[in-house]
PDB file of N, CA and C in Angstrom:
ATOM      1  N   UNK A   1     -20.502 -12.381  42.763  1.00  0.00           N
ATOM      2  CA  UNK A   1     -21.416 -11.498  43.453  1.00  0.00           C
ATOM      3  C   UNK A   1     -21.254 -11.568  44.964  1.00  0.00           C
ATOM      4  N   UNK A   2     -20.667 -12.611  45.280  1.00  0.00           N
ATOM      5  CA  UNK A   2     -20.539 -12.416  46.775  1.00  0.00           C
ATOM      6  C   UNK A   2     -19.861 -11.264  47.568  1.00  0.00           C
ATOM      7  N   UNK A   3     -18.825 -10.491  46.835  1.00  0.00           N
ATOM      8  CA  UNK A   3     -18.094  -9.377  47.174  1.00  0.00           C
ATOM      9  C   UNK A   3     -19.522  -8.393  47.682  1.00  0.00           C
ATOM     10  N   UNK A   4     -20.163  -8.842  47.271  1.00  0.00           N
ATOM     11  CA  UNK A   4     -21.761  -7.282  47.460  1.00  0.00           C
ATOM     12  C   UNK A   4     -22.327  -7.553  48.831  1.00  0.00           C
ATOM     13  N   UNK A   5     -21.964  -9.019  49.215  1.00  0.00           N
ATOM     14  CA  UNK A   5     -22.724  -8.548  50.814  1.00  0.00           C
ATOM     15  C   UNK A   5     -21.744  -8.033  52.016  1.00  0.00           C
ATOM     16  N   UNK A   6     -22.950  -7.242  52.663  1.00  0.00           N
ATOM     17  CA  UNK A   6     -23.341  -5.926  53.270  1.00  0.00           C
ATOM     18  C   UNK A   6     -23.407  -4.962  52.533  1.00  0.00           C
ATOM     19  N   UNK A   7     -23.368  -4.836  51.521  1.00  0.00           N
ATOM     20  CA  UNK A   7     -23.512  -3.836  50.575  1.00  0.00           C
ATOM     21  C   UNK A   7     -25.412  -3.530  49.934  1.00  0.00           C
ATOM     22  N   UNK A   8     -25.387  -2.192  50.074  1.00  0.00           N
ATOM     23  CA  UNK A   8     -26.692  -2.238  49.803  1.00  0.00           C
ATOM     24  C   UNK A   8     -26.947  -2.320  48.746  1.00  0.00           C
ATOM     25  N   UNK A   9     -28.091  -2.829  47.994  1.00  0.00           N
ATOM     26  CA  UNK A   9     -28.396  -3.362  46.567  1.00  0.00           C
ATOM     27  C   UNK A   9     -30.026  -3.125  45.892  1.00  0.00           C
ATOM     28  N   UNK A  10     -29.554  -2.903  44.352  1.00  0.00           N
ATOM     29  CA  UNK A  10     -31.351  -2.802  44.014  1.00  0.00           C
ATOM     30  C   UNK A  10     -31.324  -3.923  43.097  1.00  0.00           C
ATOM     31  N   UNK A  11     -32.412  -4.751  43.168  1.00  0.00           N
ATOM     32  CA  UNK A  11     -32.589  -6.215  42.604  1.00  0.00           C
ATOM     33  C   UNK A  11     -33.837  -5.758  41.578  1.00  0.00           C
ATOM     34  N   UNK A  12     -33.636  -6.342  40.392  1.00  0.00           N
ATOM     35  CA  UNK A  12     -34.878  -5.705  39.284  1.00  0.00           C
ATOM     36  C   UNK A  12     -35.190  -7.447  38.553  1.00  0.00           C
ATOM     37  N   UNK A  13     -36.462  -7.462  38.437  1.00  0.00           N
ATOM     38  CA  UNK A  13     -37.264  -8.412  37.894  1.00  0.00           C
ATOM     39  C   UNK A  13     -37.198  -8.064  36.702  1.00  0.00           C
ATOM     40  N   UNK A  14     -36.307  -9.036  35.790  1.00  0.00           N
ATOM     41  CA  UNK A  14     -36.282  -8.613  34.074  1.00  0.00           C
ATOM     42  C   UNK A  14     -36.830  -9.755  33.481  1.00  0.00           C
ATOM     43  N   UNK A  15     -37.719 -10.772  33.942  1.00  0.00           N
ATOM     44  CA  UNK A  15     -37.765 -11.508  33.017  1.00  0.00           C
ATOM     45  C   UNK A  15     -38.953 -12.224  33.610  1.00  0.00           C
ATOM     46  N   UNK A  16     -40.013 -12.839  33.108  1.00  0.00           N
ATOM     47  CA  UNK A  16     -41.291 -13.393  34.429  1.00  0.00           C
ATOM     48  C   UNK A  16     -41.459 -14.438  34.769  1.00  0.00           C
ATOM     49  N   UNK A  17     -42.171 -14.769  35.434  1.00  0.00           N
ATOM     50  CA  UNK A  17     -41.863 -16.206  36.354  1.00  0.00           C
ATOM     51  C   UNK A  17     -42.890 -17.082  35.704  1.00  0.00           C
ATOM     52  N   UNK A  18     -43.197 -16.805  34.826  1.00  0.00           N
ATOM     53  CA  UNK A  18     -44.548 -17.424  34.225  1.00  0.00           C
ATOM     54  C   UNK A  18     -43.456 -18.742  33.634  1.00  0.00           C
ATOM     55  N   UNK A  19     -43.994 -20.409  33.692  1.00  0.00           N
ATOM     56  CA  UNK A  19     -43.095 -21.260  33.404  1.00  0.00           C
ATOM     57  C   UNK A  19     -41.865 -21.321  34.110  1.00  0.00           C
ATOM     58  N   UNK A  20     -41.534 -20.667  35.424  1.00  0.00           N
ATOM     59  CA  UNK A  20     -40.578 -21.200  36.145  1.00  0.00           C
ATOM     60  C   UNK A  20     -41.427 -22.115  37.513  1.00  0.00           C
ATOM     61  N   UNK A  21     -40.241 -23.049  37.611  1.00  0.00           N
ATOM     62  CA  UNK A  21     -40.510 -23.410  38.905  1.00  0.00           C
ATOM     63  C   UNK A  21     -41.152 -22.792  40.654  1.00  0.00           C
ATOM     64  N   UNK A  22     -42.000 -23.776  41.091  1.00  0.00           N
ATOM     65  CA  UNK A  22     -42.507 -22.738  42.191  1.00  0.00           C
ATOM     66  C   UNK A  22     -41.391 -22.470  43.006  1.00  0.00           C
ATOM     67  N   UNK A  23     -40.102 -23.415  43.285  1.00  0.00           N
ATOM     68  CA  UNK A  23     -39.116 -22.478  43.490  1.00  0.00           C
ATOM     69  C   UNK A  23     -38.942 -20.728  44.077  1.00  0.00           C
ATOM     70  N   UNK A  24     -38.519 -21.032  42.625  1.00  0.00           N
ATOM     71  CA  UNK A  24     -38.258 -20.215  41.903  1.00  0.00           C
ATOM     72  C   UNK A  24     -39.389 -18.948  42.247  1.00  0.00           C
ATOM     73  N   UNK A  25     -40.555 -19.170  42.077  1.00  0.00           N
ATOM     74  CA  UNK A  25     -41.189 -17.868  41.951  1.00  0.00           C
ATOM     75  C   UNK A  25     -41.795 -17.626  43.482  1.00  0.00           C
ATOM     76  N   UNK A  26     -41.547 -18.770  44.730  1.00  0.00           N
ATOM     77  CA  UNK A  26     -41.596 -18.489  45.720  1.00  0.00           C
ATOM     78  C   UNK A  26     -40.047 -17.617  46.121  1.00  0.00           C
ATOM     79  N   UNK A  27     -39.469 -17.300  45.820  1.00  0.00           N
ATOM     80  CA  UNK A  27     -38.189 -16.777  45.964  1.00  0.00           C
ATOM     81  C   UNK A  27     -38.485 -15.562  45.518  1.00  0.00           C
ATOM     82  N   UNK A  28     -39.114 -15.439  44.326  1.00  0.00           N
ATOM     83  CA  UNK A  28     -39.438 -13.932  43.927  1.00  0.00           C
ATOM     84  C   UNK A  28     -40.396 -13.634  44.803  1.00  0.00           C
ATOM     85  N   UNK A  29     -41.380 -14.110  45.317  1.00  0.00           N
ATOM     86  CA  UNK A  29     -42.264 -13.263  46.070  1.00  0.00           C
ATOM     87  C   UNK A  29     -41.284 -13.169  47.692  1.00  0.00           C
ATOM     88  N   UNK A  30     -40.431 -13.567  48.072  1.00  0.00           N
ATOM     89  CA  UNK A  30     -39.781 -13.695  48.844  1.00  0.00           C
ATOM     90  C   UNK A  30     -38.925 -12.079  49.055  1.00  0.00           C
ATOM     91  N   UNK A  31     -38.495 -11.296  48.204  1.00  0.00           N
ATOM     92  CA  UNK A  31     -37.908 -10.504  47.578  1.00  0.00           C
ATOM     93  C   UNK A  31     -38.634  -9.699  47.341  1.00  0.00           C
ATOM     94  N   UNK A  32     -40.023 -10.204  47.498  1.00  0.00           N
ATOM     95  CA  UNK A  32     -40.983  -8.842  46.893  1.00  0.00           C
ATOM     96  C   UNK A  32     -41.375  -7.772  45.704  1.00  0.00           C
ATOM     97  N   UNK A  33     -40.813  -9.327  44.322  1.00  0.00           N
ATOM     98  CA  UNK A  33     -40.971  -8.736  42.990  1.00  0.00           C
ATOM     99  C   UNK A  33     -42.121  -9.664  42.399  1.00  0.00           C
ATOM    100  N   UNK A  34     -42.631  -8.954  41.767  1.00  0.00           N
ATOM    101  CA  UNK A  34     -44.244  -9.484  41.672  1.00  0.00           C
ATOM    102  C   UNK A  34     -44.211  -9.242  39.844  1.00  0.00           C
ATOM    103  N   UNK A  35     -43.886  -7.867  39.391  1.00  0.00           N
ATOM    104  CA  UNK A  35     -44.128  -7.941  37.826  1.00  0.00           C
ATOM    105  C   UNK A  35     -42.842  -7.291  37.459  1.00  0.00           C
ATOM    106  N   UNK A  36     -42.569  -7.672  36.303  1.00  0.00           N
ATOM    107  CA  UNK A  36     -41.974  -7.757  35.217  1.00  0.00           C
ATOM    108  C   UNK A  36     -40.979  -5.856  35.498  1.00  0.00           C
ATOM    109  N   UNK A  37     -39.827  -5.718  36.202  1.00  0.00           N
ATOM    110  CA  UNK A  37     -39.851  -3.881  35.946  1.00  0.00           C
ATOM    111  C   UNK A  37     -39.562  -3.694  37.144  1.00  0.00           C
ATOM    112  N   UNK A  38     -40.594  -4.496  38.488  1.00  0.00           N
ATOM    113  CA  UNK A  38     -40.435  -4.009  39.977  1.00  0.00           C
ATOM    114  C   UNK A  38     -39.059  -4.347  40.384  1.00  0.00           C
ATOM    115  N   UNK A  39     -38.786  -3.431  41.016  1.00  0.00           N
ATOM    116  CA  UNK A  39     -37.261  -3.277  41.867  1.00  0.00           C
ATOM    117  C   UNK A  39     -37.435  -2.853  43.304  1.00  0.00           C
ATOM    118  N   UNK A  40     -36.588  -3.990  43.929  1.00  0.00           N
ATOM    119  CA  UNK A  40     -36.282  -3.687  45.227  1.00  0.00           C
ATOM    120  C   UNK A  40     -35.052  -2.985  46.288  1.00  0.00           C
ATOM    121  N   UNK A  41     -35.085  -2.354  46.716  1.00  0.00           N
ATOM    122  CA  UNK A  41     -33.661  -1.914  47.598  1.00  0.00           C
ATOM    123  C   UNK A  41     -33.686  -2.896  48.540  1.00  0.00           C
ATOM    124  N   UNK A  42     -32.222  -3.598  48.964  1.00  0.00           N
ATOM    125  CA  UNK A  42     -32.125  -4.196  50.072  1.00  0.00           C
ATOM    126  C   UNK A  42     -30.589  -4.378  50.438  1.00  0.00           C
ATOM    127  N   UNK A  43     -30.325  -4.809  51.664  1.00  0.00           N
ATOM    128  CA  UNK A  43     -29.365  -5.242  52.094  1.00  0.00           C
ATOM    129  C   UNK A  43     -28.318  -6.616  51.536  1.00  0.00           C
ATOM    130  N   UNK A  44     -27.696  -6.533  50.722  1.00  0.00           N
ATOM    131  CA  UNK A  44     -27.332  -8.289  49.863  1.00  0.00           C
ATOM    132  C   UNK A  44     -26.489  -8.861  51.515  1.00  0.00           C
ATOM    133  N   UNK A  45     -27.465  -9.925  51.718  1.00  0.00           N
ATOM    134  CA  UNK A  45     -26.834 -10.905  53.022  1.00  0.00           C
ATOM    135  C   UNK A  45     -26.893 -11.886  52.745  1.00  0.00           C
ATOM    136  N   UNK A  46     -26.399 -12.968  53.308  1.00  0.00           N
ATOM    137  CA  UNK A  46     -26.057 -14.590  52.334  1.00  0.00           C
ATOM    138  C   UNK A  46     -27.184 -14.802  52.070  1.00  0.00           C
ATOM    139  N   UNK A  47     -28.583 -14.770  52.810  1.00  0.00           N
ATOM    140  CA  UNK A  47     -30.074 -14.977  52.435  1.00  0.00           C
ATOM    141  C   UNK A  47     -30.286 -14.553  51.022  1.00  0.00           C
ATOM    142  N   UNK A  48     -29.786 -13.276  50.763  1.00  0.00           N
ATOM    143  CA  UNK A  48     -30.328 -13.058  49.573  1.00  0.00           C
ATOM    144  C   UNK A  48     -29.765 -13.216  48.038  1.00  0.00           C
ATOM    145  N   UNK A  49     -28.315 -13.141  48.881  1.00  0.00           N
ATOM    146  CA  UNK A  49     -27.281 -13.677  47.789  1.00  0.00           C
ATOM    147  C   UNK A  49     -27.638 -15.613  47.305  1.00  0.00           C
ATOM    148  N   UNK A  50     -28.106 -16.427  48.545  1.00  0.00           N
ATOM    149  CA  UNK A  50     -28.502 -17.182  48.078  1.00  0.00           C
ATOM    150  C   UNK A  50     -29.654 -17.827  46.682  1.00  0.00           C
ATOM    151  N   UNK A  51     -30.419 -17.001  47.231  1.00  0.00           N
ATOM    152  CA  UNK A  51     -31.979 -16.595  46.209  1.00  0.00           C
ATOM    153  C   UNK A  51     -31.777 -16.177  44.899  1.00  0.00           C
ATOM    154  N   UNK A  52     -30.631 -15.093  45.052  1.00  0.00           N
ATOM    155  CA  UNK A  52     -30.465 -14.619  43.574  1.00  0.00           C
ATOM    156  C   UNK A  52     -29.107 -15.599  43.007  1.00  0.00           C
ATOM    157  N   UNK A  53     -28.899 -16.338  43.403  1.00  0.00           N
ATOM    158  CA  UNK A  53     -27.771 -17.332  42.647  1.00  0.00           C
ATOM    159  C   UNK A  53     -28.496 -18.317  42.128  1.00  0.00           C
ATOM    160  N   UNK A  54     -29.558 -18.786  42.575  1.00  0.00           N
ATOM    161  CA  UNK A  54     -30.687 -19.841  41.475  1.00  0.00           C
ATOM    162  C   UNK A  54     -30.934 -19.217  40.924  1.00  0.00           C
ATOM    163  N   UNK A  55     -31.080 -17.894  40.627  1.00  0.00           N
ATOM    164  CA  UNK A  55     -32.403 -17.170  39.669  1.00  0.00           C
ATOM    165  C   UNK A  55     -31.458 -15.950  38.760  1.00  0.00           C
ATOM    166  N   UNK A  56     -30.604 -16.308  38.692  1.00  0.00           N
ATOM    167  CA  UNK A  56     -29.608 -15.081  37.770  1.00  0.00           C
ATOM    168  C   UNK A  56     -30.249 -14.939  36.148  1.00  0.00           C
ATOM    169  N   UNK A  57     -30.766 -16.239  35.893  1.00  0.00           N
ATOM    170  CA  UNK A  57     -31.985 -15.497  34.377  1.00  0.00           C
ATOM    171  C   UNK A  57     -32.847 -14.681  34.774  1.00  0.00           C
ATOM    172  N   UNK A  58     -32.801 -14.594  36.034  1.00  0.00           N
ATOM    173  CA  UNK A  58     -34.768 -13.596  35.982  1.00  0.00           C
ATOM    174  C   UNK A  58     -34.487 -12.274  36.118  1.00  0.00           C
ATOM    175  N   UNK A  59     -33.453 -11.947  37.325  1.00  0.00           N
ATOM    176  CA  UNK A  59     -32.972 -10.818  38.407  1.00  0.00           C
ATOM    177  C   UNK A  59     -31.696 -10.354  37.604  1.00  0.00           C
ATOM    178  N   UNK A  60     -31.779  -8.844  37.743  1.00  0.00           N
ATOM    179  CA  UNK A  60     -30.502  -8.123  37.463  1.00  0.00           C
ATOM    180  C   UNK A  60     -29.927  -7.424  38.944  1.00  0.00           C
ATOM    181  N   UNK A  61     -29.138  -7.709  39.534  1.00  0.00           N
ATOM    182  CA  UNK A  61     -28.605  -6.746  40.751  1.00  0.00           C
ATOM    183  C   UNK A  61     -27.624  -5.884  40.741  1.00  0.00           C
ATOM    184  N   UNK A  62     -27.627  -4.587  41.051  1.00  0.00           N
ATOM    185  CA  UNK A  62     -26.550  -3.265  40.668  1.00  0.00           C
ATOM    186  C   UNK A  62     -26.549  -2.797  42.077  1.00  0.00           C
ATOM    187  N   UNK A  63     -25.204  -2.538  41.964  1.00  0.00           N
ATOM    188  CA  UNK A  63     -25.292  -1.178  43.801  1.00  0.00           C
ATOM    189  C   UNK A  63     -25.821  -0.300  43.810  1.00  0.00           C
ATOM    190  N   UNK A  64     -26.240  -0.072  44.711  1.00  0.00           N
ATOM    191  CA  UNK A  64     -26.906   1.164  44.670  1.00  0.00           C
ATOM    192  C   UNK A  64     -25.871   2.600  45.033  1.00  0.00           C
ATOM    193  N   UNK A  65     -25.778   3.641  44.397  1.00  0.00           N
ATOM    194  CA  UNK A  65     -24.806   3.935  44.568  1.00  0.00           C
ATOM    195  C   UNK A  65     -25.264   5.271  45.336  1.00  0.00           C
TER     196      UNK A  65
END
């Protein structure tokens, strides 16, 4: 996934944070996914590429095309 930064990106919450680490679900609110479906547009920069490399069970990320 690293090929995606600067590339713009939509990040989707597929799975819930209920029983994950606070981590973990401080990272999702970090990102600004709250329930189960919400998707974000953003910029993939090492910040975020970081965040979503702990959390690849929760988050699906696609380009936005």
């Amino acid at each position: 996934m690293s090929n995606l930064i600067g590339k713009q990106v939509v990040i989707k919450l597929v799975r819930s944070v209920i029983c994950t680490t606070p981590k973990h679900r401080a990272f999702m609110q970090t990102l600004g996914l709250k329930k189960v479906g919400d998707t974000r547009q953003c910029e993939y920069t090492p910040n975020v590429h970081g965040m979503v490399k702990l959390v690849p069970h929760l988050v699906a990320v696609s380009v936005k095309e």
